[in-house]
N, C-alpha and C. Protein backbone atom coordinates (compact mmCIF):
# COMPACT_ATOMS: atom_id res chain seq x y z
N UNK A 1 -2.49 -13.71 15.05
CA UNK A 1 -1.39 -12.79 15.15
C UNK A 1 -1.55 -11.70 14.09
N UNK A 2 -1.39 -10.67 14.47
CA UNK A 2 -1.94 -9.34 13.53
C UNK A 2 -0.46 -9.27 12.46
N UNK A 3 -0.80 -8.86 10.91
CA UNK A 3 0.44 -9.16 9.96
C UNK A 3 0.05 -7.56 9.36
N UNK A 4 1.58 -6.91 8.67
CA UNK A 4 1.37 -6.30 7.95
C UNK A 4 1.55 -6.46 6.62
N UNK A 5 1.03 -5.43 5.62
CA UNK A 5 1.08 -5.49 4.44
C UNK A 5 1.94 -4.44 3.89
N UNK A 6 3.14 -4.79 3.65
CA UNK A 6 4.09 -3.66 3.26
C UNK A 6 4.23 -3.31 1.94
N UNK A 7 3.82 -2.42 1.44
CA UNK A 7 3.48 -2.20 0.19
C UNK A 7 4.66 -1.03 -0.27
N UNK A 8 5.20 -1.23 -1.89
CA UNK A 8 6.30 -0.43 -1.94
C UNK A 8 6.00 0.22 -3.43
N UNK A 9 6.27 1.21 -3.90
CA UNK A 9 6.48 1.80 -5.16
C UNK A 9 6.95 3.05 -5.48
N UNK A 10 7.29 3.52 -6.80
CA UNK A 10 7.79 4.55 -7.39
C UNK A 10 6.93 5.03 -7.69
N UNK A 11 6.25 6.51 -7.65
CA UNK A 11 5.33 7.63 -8.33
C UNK A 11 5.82 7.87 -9.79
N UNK A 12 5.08 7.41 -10.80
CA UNK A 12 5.36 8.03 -12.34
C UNK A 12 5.15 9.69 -12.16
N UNK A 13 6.77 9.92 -12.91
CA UNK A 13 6.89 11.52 -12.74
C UNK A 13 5.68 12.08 -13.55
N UNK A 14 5.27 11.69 -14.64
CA UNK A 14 4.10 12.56 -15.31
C UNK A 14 2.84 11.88 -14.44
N UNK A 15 2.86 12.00 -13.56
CA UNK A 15 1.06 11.09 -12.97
C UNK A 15 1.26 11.98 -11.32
N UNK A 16 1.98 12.44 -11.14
CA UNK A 16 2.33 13.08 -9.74
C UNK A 16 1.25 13.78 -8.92
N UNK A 17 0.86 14.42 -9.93
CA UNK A 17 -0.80 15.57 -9.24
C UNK A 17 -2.00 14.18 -9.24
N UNK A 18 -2.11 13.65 -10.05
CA UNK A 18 -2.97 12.75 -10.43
C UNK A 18 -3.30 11.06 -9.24
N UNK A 19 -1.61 10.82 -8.68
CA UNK A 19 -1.55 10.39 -8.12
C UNK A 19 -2.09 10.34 -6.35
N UNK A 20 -1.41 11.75 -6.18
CA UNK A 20 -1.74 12.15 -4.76
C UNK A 20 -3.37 11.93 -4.36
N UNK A 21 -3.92 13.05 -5.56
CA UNK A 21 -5.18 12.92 -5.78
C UNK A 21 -6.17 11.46 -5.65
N UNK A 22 -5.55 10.41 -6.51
CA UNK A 22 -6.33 9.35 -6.22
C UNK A 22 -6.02 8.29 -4.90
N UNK A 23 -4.63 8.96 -4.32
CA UNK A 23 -4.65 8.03 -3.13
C UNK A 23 -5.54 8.70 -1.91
N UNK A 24 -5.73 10.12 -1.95
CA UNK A 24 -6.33 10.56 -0.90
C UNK A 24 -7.75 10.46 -0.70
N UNK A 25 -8.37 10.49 -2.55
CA UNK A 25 -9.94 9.98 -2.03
C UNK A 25 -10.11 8.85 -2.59
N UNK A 26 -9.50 8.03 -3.19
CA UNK A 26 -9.91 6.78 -3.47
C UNK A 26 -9.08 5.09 -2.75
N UNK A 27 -7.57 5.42 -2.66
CA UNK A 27 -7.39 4.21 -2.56
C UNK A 27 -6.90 4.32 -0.80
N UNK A 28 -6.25 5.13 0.06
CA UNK A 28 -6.84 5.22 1.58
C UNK A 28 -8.16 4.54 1.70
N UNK A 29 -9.35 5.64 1.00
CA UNK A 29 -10.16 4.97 1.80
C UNK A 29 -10.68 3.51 1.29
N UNK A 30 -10.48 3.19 0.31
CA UNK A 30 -10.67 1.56 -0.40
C UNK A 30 -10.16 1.01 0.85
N UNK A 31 -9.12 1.05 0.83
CA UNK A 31 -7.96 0.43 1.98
C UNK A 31 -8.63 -0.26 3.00
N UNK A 32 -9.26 1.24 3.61
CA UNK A 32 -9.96 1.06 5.30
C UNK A 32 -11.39 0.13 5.12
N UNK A 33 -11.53 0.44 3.86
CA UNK A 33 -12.90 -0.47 3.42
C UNK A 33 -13.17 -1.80 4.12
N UNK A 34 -11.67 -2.29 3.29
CA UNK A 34 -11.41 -3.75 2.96
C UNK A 34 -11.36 -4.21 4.10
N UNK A 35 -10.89 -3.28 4.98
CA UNK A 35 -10.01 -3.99 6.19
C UNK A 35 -8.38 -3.94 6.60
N UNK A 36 -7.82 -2.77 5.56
CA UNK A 36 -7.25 -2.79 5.74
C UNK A 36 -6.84 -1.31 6.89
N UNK A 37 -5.91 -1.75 7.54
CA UNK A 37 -5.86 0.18 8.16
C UNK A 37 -4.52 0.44 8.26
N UNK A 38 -4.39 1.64 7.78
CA UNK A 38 -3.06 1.97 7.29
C UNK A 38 -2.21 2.46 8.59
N UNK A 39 -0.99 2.13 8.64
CA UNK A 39 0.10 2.45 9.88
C UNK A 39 1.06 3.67 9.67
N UNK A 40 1.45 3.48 8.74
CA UNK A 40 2.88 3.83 8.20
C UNK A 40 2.86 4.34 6.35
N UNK A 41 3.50 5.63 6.50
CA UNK A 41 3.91 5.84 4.86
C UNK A 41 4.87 6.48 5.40
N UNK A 42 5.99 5.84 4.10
CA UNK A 42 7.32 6.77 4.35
C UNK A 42 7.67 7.31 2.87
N UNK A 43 7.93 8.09 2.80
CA UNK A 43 8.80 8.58 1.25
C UNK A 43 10.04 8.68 1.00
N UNK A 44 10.84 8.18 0.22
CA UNK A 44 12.48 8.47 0.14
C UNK A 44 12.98 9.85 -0.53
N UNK A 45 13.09 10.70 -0.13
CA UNK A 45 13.38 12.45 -0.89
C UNK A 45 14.70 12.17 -1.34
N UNK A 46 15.81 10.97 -0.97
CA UNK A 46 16.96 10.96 -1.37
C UNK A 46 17.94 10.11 -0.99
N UNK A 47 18.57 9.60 -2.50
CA UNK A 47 19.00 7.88 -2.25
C UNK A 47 18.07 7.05 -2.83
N UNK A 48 18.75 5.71 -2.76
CA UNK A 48 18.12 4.39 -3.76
C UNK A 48 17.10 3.97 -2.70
N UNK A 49 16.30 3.01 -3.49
CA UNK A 49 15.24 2.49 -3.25
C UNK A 49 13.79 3.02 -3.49
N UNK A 50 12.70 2.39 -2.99
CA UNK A 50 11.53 2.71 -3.59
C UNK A 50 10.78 3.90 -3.00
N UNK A 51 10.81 5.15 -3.34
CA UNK A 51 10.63 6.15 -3.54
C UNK A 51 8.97 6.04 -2.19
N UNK A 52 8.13 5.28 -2.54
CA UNK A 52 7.22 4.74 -1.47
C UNK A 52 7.10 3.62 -0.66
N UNK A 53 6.67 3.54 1.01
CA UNK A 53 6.86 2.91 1.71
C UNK A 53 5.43 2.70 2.63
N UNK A 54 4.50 1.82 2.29
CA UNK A 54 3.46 2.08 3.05
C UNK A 54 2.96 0.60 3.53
N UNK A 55 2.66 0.91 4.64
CA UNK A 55 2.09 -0.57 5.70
C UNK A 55 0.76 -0.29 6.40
N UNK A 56 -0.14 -1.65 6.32
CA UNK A 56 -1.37 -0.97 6.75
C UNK A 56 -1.41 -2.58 7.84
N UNK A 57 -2.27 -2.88 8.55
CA UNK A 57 -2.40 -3.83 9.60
C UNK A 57 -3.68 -4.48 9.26
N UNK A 58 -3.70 -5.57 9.59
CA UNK A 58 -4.25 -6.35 9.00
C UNK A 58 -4.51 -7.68 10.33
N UNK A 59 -5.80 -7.95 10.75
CA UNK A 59 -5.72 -8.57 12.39
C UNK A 59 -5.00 -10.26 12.04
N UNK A 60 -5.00 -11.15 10.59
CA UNK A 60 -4.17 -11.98 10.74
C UNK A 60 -3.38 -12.51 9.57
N UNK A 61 -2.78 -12.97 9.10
CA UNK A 61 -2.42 -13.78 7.59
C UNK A 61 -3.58 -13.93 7.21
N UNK A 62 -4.53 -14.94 7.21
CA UNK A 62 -5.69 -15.23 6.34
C UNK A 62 -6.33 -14.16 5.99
N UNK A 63 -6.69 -13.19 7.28
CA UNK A 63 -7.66 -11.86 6.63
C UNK A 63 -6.83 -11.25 5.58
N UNK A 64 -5.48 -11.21 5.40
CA UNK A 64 -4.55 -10.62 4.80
C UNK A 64 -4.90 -10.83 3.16
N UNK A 65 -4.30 -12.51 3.37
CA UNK A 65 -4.61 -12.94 2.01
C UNK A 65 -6.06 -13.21 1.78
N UNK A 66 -7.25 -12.99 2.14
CA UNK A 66 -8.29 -13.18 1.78
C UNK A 66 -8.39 -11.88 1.06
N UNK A 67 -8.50 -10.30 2.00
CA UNK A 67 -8.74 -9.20 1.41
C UNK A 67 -7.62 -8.76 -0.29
N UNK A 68 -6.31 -9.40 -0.11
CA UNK A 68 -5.98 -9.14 -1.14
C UNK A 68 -6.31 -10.25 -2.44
N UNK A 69 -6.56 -10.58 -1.83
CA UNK A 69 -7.34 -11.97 -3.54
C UNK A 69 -8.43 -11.13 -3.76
N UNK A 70 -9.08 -10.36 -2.63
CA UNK A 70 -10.15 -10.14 -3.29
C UNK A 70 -10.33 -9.19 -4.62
N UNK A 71 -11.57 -9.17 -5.14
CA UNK A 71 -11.73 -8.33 -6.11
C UNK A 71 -12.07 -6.80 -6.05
N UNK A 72 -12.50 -6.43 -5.11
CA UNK A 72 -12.14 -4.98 -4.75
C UNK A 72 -10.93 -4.42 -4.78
N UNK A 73 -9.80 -5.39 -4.25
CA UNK A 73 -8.19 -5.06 -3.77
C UNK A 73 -8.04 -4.94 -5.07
N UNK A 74 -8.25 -5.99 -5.98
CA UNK A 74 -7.40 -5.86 -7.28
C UNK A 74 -7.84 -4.56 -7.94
N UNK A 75 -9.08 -4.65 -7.98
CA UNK A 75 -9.47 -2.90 -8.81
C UNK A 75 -8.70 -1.96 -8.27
N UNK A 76 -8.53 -1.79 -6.72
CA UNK A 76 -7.44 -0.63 -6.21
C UNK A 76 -6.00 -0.74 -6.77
N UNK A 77 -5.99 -2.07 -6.34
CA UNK A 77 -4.32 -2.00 -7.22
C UNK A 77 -4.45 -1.82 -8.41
N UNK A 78 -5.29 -2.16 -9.60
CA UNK A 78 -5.31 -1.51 -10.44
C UNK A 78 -5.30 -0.69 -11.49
N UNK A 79 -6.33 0.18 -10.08
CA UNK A 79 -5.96 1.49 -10.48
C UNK A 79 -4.73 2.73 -9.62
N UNK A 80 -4.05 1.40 -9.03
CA UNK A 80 -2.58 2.39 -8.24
C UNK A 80 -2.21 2.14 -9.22
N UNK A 81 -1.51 1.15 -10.09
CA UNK A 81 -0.56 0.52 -11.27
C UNK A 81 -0.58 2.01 -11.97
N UNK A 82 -2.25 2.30 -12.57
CA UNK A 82 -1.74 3.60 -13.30
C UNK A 82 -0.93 4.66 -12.95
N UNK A 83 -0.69 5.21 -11.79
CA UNK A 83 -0.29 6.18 -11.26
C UNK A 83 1.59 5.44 -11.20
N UNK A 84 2.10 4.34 -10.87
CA UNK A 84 3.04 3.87 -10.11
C UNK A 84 3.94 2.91 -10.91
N UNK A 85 5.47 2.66 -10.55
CA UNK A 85 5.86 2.06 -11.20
C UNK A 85 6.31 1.30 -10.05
N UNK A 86 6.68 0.37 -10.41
CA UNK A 86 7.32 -1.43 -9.42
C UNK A 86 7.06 -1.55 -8.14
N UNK A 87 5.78 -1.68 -8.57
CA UNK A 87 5.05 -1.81 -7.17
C UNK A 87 5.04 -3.59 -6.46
N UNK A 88 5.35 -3.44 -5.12
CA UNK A 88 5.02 -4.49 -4.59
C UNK A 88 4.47 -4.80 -3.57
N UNK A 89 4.36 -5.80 -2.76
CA UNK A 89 3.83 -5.92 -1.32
C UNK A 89 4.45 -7.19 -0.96
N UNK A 90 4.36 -7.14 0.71
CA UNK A 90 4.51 -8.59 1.09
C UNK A 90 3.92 -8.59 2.77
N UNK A 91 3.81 -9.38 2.93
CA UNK A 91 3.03 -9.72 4.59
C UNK A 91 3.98 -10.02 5.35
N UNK A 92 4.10 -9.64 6.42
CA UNK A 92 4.65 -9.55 7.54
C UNK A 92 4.23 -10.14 9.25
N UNK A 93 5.26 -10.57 9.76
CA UNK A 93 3.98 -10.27 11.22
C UNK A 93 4.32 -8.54 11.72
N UNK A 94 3.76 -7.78 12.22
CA UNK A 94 3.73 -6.76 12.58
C UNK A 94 4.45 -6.55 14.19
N UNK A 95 5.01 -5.44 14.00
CA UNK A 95 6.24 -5.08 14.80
C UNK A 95 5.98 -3.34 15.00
N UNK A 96 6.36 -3.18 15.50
CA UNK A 96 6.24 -1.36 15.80
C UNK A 96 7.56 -0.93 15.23
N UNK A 97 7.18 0.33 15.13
CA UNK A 97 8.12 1.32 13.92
C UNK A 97 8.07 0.69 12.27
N UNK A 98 9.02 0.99 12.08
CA UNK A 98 9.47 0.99 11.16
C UNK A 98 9.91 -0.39 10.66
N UNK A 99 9.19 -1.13 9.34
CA UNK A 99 9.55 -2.98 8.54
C UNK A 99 10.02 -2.40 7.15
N UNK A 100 10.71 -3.60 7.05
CA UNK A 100 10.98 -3.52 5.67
C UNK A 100 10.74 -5.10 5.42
């Protein structure tokens, strides 16, 4: 059963240029590397909650949690942490539109 990986965080206001920058050539394509392929990004421009909203698909739970134990994933997250504040994720089974 195909799961997503819903991944959530805040952009550090001083890391903003820096940020964009490293998601567009480094951690996207890490992403697609792994196995992961991205569905969904949403941004909140206004109101509570986490400022980022991104889900990528993933063909089951195990590939899920295999690719994120791995050690590639962690270097990406890593190096998102620098850019991001309270970041999280969690697995899902996958649904169309829009998960939380």
């Amino acid at each position: 059963m195909e799961v997503k990986v819903l991944m959530t965080w805040n952009i550090r206001i001083d890391k903003d240029r820096e940020y964009f920058e490293f998601l567009i050539k480094q951690f996207l394509p890490g992403m697609q590397r792994l196995g992961l392929q991205p569905t969904d990004a949403w941004f909140t421009a206004y109101g509570e909650g986490p400022q980022v909203l991104a889900a990528a698909l993933v063909p089951s739970y195990e590939a899920a949690r295999y690719i994120l134990a791995s050690q590639a994933w962690q270097h990406l997250e890593k190096k998102l942490r620098d850019y991001v504040t309270d970041y999280r994720y969690k697995i899902v089974p996958a649904r169309e539109g829009f998960q939380l």
